[in-house]
PDB file of N, CA and C in Angstrom:
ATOM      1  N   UNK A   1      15.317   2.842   2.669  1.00  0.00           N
ATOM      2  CA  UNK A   1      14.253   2.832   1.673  1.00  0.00           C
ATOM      3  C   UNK A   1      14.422   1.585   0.804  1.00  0.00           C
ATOM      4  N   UNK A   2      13.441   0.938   0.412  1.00  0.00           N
ATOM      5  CA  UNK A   2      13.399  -0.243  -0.108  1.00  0.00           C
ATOM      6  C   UNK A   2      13.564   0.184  -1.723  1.00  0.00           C
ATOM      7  N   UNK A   3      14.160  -1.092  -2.825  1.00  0.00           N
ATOM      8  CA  UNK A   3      14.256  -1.028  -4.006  1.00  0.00           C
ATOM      9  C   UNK A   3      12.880  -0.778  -4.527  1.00  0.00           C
ATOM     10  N   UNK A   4      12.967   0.676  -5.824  1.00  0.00           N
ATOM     11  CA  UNK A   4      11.867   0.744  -5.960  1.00  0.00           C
ATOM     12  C   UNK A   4      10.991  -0.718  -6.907  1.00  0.00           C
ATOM     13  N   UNK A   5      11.679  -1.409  -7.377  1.00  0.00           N
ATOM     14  CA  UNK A   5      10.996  -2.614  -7.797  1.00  0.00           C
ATOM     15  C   UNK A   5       9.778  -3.318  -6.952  1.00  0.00           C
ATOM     16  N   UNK A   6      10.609  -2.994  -5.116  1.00  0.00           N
ATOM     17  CA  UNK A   6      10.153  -3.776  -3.939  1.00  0.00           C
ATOM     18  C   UNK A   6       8.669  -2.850  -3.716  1.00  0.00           C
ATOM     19  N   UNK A   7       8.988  -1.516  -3.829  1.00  0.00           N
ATOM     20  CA  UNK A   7       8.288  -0.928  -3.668  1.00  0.00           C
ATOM     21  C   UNK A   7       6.782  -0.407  -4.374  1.00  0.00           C
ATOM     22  N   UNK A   8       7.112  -0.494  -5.883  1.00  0.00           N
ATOM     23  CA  UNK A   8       5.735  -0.770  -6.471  1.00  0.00           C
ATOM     24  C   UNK A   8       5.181  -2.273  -6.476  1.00  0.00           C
ATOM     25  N   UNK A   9       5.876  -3.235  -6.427  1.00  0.00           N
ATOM     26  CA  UNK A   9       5.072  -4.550  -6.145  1.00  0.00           C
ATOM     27  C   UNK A   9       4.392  -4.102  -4.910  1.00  0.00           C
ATOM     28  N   UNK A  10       4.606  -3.494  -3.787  1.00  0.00           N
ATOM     29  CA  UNK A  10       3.973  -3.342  -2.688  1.00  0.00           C
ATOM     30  C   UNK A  10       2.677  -2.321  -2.436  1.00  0.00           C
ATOM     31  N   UNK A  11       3.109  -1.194  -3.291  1.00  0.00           N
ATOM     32  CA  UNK A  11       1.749  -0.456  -3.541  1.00  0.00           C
ATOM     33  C   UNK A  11       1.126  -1.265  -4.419  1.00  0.00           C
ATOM     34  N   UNK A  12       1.543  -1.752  -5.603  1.00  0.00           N
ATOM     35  CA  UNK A  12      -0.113  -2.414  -6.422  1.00  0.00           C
ATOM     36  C   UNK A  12      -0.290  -3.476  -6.058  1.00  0.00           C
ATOM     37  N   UNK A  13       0.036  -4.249  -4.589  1.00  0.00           N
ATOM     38  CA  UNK A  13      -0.403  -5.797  -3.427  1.00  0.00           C
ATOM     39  C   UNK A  13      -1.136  -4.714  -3.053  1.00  0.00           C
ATOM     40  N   UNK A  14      -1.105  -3.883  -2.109  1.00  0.00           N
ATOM     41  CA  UNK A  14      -1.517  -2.791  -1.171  1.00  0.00           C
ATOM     42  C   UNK A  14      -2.961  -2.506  -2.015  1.00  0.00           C
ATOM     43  N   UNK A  15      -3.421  -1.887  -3.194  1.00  0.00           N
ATOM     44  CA  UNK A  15      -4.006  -0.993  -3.859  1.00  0.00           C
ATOM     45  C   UNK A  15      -4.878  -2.475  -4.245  1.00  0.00           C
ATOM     46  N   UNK A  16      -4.434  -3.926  -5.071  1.00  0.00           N
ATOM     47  CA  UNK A  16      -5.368  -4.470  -5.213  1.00  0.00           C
ATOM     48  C   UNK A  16      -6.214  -5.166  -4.336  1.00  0.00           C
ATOM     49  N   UNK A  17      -5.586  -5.391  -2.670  1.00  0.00           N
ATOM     50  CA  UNK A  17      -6.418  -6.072  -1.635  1.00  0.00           C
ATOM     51  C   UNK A  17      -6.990  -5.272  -1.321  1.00  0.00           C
ATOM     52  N   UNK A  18      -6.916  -3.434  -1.280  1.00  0.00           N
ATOM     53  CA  UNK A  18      -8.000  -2.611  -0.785  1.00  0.00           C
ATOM     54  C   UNK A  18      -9.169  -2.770  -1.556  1.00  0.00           C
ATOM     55  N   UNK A  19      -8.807  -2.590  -2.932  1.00  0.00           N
ATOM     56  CA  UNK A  19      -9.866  -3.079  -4.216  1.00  0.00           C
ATOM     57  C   UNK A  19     -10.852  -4.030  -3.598  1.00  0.00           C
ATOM     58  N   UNK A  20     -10.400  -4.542  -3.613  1.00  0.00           N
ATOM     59  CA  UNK A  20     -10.624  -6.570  -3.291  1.00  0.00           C
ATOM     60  C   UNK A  20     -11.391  -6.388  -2.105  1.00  0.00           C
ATOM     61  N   UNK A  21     -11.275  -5.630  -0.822  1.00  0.00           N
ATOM     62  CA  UNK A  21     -12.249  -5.952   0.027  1.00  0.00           C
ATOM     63  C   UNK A  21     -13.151  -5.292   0.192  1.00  0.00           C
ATOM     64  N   UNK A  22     -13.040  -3.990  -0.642  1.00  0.00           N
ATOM     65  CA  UNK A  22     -14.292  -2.924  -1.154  1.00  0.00           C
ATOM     66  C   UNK A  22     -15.252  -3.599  -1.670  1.00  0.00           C
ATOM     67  N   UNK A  23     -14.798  -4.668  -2.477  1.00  0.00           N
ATOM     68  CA  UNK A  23     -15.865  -4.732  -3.737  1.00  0.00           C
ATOM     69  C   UNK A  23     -16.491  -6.309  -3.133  1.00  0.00           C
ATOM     70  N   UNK A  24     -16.044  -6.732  -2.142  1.00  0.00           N
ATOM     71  CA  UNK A  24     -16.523  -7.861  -1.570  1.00  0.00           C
ATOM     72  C   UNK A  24     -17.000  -8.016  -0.250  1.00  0.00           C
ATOM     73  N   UNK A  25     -17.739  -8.860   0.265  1.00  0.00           N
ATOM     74  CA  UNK A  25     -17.818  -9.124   1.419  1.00  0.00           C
ATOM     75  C   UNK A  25     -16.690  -9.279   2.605  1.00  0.00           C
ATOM     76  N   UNK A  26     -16.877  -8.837   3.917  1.00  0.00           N
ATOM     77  CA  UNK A  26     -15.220  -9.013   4.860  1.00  0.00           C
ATOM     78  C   UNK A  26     -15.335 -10.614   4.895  1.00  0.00           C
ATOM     79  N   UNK A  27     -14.025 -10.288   4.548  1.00  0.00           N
ATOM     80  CA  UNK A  27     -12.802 -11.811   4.529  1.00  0.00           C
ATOM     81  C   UNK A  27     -11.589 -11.352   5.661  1.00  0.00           C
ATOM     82  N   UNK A  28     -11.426 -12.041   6.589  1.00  0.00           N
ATOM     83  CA  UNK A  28     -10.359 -12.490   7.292  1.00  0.00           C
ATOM     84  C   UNK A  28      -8.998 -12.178   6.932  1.00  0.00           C
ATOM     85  N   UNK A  29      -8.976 -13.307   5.790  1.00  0.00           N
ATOM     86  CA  UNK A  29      -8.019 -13.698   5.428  1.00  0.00           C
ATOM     87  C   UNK A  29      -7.449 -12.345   4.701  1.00  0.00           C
ATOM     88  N   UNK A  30      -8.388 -12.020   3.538  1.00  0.00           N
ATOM     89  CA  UNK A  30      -8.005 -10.837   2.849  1.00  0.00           C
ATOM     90  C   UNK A  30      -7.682  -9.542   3.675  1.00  0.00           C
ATOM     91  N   UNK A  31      -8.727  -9.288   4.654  1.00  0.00           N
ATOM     92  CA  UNK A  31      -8.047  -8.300   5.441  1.00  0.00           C
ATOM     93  C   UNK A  31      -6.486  -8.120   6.383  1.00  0.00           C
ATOM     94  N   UNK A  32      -6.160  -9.232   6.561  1.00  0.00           N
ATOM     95  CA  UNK A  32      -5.043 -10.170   7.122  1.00  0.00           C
ATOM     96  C   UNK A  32      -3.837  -9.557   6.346  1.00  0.00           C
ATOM     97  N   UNK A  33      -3.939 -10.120   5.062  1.00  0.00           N
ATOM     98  CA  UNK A  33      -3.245  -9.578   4.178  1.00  0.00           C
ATOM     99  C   UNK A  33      -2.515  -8.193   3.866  1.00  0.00           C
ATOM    100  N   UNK A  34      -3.756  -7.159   3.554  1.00  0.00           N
ATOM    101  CA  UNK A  34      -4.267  -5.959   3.602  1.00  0.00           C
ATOM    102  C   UNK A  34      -3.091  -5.549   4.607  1.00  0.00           C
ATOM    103  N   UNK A  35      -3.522  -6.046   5.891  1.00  0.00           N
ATOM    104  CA  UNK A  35      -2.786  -5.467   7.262  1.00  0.00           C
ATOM    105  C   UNK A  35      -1.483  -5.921   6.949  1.00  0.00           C
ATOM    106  N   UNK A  36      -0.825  -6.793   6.274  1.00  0.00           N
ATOM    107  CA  UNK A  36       0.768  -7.062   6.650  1.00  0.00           C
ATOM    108  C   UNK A  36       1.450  -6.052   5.622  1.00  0.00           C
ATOM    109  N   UNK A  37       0.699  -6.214   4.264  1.00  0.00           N
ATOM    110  CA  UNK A  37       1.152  -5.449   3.195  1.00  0.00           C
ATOM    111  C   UNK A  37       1.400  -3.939   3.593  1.00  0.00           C
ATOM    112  N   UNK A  38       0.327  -3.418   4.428  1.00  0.00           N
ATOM    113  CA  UNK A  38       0.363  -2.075   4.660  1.00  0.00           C
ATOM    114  C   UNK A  38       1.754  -1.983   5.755  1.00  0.00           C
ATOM    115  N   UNK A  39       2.173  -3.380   6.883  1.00  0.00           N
ATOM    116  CA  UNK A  39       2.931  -2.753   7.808  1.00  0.00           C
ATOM    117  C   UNK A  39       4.487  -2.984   6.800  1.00  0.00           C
ATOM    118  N   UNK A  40       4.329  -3.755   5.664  1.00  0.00           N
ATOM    119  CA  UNK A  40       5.751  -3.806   5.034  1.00  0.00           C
ATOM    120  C   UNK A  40       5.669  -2.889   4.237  1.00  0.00           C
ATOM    121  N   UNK A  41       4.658  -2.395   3.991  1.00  0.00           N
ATOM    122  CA  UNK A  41       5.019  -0.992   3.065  1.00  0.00           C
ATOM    123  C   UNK A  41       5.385   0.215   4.158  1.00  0.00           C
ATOM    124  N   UNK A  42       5.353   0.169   5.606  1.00  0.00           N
ATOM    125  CA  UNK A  42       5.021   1.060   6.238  1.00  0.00           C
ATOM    126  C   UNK A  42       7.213   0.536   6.955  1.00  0.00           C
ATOM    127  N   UNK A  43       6.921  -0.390   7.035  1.00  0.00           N
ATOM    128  CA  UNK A  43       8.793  -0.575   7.410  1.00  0.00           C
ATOM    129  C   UNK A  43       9.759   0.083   6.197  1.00  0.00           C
ATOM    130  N   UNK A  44       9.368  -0.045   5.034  1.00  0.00           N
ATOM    131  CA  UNK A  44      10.075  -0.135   3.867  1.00  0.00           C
ATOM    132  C   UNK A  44      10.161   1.395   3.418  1.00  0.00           C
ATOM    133  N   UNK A  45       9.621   2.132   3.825  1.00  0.00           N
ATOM    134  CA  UNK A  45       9.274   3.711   4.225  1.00  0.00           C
ATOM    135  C   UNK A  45       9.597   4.524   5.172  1.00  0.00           C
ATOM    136  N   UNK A  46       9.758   3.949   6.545  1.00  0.00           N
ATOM    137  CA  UNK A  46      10.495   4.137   7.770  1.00  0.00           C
ATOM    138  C   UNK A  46       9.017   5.419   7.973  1.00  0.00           C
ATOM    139  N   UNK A  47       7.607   4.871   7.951  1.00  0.00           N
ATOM    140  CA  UNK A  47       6.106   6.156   8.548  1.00  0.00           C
ATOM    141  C   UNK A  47       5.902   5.067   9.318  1.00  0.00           C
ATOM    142  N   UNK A  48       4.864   5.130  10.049  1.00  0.00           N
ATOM    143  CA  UNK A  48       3.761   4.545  10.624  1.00  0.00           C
ATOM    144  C   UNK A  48       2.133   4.724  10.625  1.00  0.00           C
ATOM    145  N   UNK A  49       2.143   5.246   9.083  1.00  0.00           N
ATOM    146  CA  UNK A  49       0.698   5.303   8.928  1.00  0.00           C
ATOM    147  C   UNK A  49       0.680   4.759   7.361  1.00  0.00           C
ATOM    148  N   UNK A  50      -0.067   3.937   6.953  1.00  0.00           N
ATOM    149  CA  UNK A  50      -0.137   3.396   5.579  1.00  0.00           C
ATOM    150  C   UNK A  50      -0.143   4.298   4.337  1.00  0.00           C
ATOM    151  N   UNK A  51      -1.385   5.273   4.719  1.00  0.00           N
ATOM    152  CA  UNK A  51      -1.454   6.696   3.574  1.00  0.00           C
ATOM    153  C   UNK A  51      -0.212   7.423   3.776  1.00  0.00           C
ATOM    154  N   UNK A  52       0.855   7.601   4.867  1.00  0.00           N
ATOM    155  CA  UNK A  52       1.854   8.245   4.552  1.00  0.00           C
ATOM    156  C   UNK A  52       2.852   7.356   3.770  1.00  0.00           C
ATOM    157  N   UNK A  53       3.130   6.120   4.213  1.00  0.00           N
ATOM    158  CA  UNK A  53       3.925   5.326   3.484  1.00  0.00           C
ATOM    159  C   UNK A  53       3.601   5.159   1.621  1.00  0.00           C
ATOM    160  N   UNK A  54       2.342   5.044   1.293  1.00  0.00           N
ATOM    161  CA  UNK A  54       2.143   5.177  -0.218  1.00  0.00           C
ATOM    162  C   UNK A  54       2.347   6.394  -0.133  1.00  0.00           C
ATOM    163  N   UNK A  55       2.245   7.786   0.054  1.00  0.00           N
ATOM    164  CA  UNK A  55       2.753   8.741  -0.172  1.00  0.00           C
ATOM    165  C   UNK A  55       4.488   8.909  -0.775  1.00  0.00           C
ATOM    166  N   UNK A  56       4.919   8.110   0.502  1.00  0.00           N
ATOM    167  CA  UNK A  56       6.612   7.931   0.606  1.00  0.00           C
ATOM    168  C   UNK A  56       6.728   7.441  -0.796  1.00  0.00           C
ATOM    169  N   UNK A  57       6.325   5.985  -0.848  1.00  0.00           N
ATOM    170  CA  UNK A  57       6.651   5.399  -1.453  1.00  0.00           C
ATOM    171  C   UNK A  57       6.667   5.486  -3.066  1.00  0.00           C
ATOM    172  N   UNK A  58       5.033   6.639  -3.426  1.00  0.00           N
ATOM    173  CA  UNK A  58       4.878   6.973  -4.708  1.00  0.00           C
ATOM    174  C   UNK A  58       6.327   8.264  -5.289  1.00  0.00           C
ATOM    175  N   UNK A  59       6.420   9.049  -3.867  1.00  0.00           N
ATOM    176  CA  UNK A  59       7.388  10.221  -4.051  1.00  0.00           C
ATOM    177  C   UNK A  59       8.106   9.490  -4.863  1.00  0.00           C
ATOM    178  N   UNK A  60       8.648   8.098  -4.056  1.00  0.00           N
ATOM    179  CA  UNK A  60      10.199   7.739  -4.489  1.00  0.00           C
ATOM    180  C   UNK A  60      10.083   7.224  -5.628  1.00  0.00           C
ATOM    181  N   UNK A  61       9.047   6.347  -6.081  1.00  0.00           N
ATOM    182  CA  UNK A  61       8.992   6.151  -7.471  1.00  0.00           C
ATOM    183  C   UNK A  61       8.974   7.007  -8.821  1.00  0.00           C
ATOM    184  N   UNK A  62       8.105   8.106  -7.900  1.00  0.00           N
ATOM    185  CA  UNK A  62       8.216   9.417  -9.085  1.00  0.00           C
ATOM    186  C   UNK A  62       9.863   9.693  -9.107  1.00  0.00           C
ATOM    187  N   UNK A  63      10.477  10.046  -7.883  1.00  0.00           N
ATOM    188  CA  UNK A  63      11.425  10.504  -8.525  1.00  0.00           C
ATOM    189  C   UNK A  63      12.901   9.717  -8.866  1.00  0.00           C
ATOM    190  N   UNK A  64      12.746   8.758  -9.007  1.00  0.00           N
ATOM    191  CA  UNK A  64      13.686   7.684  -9.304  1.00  0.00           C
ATOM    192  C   UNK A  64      12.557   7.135 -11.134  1.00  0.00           C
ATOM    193  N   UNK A  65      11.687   7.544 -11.718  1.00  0.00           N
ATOM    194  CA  UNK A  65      11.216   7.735 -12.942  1.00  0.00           C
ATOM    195  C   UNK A  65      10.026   6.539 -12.751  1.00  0.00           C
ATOM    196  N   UNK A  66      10.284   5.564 -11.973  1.00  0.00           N
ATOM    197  CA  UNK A  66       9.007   4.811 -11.950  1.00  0.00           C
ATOM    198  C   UNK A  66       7.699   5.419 -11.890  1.00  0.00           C
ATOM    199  N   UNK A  67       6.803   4.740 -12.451  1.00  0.00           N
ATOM    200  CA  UNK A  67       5.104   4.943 -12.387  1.00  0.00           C
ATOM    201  C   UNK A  67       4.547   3.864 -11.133  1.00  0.00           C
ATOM    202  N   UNK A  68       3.764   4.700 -10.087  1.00  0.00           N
ATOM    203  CA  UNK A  68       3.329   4.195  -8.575  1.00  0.00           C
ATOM    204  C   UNK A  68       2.468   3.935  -8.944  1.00  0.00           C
ATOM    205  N   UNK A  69       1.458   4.428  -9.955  1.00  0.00           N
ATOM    206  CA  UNK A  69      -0.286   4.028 -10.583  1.00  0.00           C
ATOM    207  C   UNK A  69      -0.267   3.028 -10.846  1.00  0.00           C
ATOM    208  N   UNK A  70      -0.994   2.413 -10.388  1.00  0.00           N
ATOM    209  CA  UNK A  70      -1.467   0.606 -10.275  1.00  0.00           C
ATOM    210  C   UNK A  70      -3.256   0.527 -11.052  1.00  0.00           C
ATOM    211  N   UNK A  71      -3.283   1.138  -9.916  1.00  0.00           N
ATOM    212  CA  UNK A  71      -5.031   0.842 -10.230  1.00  0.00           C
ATOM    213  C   UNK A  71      -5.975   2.422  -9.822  1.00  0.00           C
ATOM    214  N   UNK A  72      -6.982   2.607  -9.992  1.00  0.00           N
ATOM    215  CA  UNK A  72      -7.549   3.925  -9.456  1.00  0.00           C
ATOM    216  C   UNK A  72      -6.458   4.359  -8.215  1.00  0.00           C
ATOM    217  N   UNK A  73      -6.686   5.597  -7.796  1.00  0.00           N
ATOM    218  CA  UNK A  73      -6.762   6.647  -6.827  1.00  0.00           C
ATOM    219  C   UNK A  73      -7.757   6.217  -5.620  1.00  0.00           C
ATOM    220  N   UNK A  74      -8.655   5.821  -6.390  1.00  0.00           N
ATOM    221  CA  UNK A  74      -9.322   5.907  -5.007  1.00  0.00           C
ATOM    222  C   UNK A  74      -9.440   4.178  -4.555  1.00  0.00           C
ATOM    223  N   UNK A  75      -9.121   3.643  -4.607  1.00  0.00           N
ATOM    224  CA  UNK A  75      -8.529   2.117  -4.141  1.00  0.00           C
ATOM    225  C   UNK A  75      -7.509   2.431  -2.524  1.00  0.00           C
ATOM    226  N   UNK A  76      -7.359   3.667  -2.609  1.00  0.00           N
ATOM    227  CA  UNK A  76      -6.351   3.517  -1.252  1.00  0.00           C
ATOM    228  C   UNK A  76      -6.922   4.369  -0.472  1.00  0.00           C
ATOM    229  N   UNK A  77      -7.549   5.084  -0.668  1.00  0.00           N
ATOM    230  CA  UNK A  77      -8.477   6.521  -0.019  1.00  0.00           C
ATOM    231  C   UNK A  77      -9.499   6.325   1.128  1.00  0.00           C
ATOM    232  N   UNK A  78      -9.691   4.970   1.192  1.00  0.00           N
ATOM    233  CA  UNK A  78     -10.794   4.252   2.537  1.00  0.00           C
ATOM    234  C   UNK A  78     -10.324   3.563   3.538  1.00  0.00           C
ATOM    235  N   UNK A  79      -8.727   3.565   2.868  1.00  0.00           N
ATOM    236  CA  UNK A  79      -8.235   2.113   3.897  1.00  0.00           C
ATOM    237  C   UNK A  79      -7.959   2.824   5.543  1.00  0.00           C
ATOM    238  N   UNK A  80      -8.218   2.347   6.777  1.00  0.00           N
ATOM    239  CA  UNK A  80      -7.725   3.114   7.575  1.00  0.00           C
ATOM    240  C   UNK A  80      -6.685   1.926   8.345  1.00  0.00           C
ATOM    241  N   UNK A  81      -5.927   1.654   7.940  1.00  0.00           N
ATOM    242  CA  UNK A  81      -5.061   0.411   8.563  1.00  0.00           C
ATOM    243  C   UNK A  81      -4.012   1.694   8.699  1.00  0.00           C
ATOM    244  N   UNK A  82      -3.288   1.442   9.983  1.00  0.00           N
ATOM    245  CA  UNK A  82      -2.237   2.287  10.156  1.00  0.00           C
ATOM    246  C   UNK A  82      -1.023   0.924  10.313  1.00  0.00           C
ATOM    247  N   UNK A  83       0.529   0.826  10.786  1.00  0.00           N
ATOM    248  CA  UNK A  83       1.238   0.402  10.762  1.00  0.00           C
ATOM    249  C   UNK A  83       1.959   0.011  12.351  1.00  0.00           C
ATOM    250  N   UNK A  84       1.242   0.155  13.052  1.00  0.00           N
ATOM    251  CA  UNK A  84       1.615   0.244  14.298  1.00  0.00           C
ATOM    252  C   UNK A  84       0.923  -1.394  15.172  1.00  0.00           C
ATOM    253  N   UNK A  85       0.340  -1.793  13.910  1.00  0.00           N
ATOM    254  CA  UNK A  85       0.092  -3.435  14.636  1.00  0.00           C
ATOM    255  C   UNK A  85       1.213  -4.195  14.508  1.00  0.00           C
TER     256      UNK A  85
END
């Protein structure tokens, strides 16, 4: 399991490029992104699905006292990138 330091920088990268390509036209590049963030949040978790890894990853912040809330709830709720690319 990754340091949780490592680990909320990675959910609120994760949470603001989902933001980011909701609220914009598809970008490449941004989706690009999107996809690596989700497979290093998805190594750093030892899942292979992105919504389980922020799951993982919020657990561990909750219970090591960190706050996982970045940005809305629903910023991560559309993404369907899994971790297996």
């Amino acid at each position: 399991m990754a340091h949780p330091t490592v680990l909320r920088k990675l959910v609120a990268r994760y949470e603001e490029l989902t933001a980011a390509a909701s609220a914009s036209a598809p970008d490449p590049a941004l989706t690009r992104q999107r996809e690596d963030t989700a497979y290093t949040l998805c190594v750093s978790t030892g899942t292979r699905d992105v919504q389980d890894a922020l799951r993982v990853a919020r657990r561990a912040l909750e219970a090591g006292g960190g706050s996982s809330s970045t940005t809305a709830p629903s910023a991560t709720a559309t993404s369907p990138t899994d971790c297996t690319a």
